[in-house]
Protein backbone atom coordinates (compact mmCIF):
# COMPACT_ATOMS: atom_id res chain seq x y z
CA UNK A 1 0.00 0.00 0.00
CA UNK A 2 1.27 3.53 -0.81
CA UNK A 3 0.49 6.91 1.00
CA UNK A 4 -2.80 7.57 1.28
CA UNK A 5 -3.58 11.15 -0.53
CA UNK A 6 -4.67 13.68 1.52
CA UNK A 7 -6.67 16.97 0.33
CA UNK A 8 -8.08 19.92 1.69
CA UNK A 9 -10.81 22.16 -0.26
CA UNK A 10 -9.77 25.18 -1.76
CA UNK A 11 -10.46 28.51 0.20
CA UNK A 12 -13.83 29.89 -1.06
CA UNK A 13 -14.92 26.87 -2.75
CA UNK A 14 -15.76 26.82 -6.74
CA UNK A 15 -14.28 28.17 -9.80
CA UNK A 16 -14.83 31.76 -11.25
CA UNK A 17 -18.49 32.27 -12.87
CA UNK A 18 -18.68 29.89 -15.73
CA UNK A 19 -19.18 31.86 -19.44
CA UNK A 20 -23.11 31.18 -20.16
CA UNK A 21 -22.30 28.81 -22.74
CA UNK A 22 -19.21 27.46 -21.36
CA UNK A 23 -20.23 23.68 -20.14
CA UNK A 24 -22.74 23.20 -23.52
CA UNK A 25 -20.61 21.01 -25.35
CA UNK A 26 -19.68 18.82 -21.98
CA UNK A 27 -23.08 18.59 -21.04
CA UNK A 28 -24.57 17.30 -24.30
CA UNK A 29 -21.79 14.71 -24.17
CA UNK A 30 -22.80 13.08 -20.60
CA UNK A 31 -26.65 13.29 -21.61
CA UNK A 32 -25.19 11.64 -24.85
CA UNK A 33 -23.73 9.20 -23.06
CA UNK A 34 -27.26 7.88 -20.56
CA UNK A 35 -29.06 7.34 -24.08
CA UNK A 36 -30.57 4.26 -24.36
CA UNK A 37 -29.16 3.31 -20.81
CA UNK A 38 -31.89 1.81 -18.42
CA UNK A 39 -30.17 1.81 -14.90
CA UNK A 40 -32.98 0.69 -13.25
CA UNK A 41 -32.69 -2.59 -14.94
CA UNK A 42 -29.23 -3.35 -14.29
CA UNK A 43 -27.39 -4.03 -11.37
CA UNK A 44 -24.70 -2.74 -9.31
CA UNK A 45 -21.37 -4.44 -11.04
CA UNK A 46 -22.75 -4.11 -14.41
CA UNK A 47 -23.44 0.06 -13.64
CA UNK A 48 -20.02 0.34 -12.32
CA UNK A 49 -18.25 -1.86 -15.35
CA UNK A 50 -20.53 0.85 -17.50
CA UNK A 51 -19.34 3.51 -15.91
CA UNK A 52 -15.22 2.59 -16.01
CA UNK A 53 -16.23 1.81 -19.91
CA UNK A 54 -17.26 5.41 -20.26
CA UNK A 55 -15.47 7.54 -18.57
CA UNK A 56 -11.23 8.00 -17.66
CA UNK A 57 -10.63 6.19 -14.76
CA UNK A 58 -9.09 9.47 -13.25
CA UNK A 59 -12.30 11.20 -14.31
CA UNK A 60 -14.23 8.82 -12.01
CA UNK A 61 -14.66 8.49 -8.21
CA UNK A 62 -16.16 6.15 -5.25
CA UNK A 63 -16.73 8.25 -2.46
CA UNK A 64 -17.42 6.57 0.60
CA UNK A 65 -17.49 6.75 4.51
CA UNK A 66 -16.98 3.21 4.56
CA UNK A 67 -20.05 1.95 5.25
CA UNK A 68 -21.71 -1.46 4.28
CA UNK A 69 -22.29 -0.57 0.70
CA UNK A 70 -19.16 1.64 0.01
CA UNK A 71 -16.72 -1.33 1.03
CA UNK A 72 -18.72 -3.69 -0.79
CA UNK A 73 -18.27 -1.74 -4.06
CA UNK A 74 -14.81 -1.48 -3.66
CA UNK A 75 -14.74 -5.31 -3.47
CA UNK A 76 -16.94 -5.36 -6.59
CA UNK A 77 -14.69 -2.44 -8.21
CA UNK A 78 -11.27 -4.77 -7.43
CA UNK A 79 -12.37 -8.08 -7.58
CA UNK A 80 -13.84 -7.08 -11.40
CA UNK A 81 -10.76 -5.29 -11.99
CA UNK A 82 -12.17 -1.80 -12.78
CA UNK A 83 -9.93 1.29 -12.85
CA UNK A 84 -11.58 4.31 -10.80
CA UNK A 85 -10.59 6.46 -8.15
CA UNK A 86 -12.15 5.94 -4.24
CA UNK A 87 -11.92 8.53 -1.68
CA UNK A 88 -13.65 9.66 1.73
CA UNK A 89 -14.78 12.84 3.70
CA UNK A 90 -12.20 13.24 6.83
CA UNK A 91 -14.47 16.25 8.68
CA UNK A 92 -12.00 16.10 11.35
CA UNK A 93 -14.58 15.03 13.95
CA UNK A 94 -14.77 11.07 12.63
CA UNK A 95 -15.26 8.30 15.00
CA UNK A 96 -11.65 7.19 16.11
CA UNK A 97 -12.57 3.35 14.84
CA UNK A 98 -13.35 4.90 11.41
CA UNK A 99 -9.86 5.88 10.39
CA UNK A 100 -8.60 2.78 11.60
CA UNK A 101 -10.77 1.16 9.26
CA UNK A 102 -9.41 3.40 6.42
CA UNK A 103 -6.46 1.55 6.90
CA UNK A 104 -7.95 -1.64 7.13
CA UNK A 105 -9.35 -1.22 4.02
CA UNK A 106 -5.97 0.15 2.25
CA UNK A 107 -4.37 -3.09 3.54
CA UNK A 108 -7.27 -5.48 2.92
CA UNK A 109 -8.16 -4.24 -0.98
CA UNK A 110 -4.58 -3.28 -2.13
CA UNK A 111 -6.00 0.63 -2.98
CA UNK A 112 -5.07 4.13 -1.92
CA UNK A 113 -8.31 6.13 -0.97
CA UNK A 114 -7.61 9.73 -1.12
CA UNK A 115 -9.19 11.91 1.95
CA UNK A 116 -10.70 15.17 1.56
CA UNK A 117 -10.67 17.19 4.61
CA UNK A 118 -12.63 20.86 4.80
CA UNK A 119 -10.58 23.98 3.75
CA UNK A 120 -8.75 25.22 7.34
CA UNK A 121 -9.50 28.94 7.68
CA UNK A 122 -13.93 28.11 6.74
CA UNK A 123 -13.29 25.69 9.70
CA UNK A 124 -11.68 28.50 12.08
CA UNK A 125 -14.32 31.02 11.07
CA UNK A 126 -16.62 28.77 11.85
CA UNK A 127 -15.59 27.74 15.44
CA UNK A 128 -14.78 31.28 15.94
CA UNK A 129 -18.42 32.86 15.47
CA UNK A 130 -20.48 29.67 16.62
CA UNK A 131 -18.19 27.47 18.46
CA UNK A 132 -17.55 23.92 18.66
CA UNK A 133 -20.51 22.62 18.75
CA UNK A 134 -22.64 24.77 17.02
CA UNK A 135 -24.60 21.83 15.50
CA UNK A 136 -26.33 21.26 18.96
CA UNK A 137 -28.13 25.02 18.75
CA UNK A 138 -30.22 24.56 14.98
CA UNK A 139 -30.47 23.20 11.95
CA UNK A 140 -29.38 25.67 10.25
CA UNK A 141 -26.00 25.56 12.22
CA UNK A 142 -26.12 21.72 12.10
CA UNK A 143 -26.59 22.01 7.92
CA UNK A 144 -23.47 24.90 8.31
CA UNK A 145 -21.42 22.66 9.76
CA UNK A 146 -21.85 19.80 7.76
CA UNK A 147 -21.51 22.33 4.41
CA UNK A 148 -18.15 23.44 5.96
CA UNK A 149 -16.96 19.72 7.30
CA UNK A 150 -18.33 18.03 4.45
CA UNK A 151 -20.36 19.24 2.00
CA UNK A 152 -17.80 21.45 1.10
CA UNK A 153 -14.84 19.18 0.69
CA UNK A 154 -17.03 16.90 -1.52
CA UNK A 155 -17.44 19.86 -4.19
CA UNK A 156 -13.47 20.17 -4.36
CA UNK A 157 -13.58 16.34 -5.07
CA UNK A 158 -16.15 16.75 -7.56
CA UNK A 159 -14.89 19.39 -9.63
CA UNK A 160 -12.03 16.90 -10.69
CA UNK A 161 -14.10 14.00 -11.92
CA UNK A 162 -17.09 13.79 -14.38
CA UNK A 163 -18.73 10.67 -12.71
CA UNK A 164 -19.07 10.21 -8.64
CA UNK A 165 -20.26 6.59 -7.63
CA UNK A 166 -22.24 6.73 -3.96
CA UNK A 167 -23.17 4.41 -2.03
CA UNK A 168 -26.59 5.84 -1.22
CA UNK A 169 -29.56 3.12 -0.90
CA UNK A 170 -33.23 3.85 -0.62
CA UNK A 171 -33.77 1.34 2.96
CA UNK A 172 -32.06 3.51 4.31
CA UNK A 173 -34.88 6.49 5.05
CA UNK A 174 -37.82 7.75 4.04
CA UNK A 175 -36.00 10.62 3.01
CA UNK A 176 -33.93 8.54 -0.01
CA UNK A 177 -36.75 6.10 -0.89
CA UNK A 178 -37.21 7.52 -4.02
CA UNK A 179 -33.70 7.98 -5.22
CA UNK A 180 -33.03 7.01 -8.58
CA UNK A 181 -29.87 4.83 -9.78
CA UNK A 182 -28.74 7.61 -12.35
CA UNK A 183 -29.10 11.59 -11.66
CA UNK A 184 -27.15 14.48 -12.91
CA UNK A 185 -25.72 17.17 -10.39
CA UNK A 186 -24.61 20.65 -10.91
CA UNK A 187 -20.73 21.15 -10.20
CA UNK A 188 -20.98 23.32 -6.97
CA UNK A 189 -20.41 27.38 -9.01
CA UNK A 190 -20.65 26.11 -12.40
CA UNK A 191 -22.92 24.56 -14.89
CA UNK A 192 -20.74 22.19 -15.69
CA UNK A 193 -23.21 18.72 -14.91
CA UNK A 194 -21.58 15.38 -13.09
CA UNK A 195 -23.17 12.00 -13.58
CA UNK A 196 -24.01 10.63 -9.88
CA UNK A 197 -24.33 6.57 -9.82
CA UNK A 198 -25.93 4.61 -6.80
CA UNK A 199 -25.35 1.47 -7.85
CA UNK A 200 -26.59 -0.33 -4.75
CA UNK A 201 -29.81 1.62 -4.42
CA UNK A 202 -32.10 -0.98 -4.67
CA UNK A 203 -29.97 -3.16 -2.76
CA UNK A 204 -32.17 -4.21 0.56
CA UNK A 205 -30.19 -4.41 4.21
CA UNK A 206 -30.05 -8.82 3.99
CA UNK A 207 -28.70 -8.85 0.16
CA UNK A 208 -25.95 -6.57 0.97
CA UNK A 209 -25.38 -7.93 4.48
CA UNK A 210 -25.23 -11.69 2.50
CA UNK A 211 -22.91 -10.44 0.05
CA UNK A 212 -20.63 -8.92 2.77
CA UNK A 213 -20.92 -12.33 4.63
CA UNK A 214 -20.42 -14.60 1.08
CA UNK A 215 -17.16 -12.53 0.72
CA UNK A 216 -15.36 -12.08 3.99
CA UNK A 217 -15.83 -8.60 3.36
CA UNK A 218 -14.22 -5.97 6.21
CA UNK A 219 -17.19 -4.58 8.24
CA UNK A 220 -16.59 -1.30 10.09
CA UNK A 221 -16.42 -1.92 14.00
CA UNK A 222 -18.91 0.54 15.05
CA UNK A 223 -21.56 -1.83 13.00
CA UNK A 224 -21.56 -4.31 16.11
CA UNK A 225 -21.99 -0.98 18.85
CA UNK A 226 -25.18 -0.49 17.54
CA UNK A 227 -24.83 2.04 14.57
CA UNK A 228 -26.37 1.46 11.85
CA UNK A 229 -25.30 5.07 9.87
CA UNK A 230 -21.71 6.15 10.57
CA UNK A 231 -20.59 9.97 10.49
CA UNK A 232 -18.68 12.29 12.98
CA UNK A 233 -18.51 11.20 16.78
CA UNK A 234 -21.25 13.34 18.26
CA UNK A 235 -23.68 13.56 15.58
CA UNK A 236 -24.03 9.81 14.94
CA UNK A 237 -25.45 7.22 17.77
CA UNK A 238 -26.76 3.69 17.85
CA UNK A 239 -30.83 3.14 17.03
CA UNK A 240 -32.55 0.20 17.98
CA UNK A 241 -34.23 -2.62 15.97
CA UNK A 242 -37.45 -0.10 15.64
CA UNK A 243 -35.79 2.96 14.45
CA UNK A 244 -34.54 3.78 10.74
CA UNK A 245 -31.30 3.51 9.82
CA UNK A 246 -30.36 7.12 9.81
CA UNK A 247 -32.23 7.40 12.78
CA UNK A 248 -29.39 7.83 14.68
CA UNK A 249 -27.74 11.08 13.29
CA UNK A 250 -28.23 14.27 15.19
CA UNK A 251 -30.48 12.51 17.20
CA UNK A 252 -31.66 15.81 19.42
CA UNK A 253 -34.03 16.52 16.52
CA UNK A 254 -36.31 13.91 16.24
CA UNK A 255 -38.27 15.15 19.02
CA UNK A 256 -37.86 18.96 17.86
CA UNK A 257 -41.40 19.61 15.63
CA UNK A 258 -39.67 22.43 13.96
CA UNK A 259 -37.13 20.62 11.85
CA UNK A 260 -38.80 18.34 8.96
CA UNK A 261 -38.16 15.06 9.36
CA UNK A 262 -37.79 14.20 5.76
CA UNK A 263 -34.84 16.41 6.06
CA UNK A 264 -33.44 16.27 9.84
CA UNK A 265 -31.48 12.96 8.61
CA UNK A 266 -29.29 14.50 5.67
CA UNK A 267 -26.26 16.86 5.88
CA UNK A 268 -26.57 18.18 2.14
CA UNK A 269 -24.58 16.10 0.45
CA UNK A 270 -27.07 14.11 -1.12
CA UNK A 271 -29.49 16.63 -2.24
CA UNK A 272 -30.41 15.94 -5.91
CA UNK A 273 -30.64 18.72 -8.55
CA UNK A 274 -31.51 17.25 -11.61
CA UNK A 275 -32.79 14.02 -12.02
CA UNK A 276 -32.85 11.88 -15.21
């Protein structure tokens, strides 16, 4: 295993306002390339084999927090012998079990995943006009913090590839039940459109837990506290057999009426803009 690559997003985020007409050509090209393609029909290996047929394999990325579905595409990914990038969110506030698993997954798979940690000075400003734990006051600081730890970092990643794979699946709340296997998002500042894959959308909790199983696939430690969704220390807990899977993330909110629950479970970066 080499060095792991390590980034940090770009002060201000974003490029300079895009010319109106500047991302035309590129655009037309992706929406060439989903004609004829029914993604709901196929499943997960055959989307990402698609995918590394399409596109560079520097022009595409796996971006996971190394849960259940994320690890077991990057089995898929190696096992099939497709050439893509993979890469993960470091917000600075991750469990400390979780970047021992990065590790564990370098070692296990053979790969480098590069890490993508927020932009220093947005973090200071931050903690200097809310504080540390600003997330515990609103929402709205609890969505600012997550565009600043995470959201953030994931649009620097973004504006380097044309394709992000995700290991988003619809069990996993009401809030992503509907999400489709294909969309299009908007490069954060830009017109310039990125094909998002979720491969493993349709992929219920047993099949992917049997696949895991079937493979001797690594499972991330915090899976047997309890957790069922896995993001920064504080903001993610363990649920019980009752409660969704995402149940446990900023968990002072379910009782709060004022914050939606179709939306108290998701830090932004999963937001669709365009579907296909």
């Amino acid at each position: 295993m080499t060095q792991t690559r390590s980034t940090s997003s770009a002060a201000g985020g974003g490029r300079a306002a895009d010319p109106v007409h500047a991302w035309d050509a590129h655009n037309e090209r992706l929406t060439g390339y989903l004609e004829g393609q029914d993604f709901e029909s196929m499943d997960a290996l055959p989307v990402l084999r698609w995918a590394t047929d399409t596109f560079e394999a520097d022009r595409i990325v796996l971006n996971t927090s190394l849960q259940y579905s994320g690890v077991a595409m990057i089995h898929m990914a190696v096992e099939a012998g497709l050439r893509l990038r993979f890469a993960t969110i470091d917000t600075l506030r991750l469990h400390p079990e979780t970047y021992a698993f990065l590790r564990e997954v370098e070692d296990r798979f053979g790969i480098d995943i590069e890490v993508q940690r927020p932009d220093t000075d947005q973090l200071q400003g931050m903690v200097r006009r809310f504080g540390e734990y600003l997330f515990f006051d609103s929402k709205t600081l609890q969505e600012y913090c997550c565009q600043i730890r995470k959201v953030k970092p994931n649009e620097q990643l973004l504006m380097t590839v044309d394709c992000w794979v995700s290991g988003m699946r619809r069990d996993q709340s009401d809030h992503r039940r509907d999400t489709p296997k294909a969309m299009t998002v908007s490069e954060y500042g830009s017109r310039r459109q990125i094909l998002k894959l979720n491969p493993m959308v349709d992929w219920g909790e047993d099949r992917l837990l049997s696949y895991i199983e079937d493979n001797n696939i690594p499972r991330h430690p915090l899976y047997d506290q309890g957790y069922k969704s896995i993001g920064c220390f504080i903001c993610s807990t363990p649920v019980s057999d009752s409660e969704d899977q995402r149940a446990g993330r900023w968990r002072w909110f379910n009782s709060d009426d004022r914050v939606d629950p179709e939306e108290a479970k998701e830090c932004g970066l999963h937001i669709p803009m365009y579907n296909i």
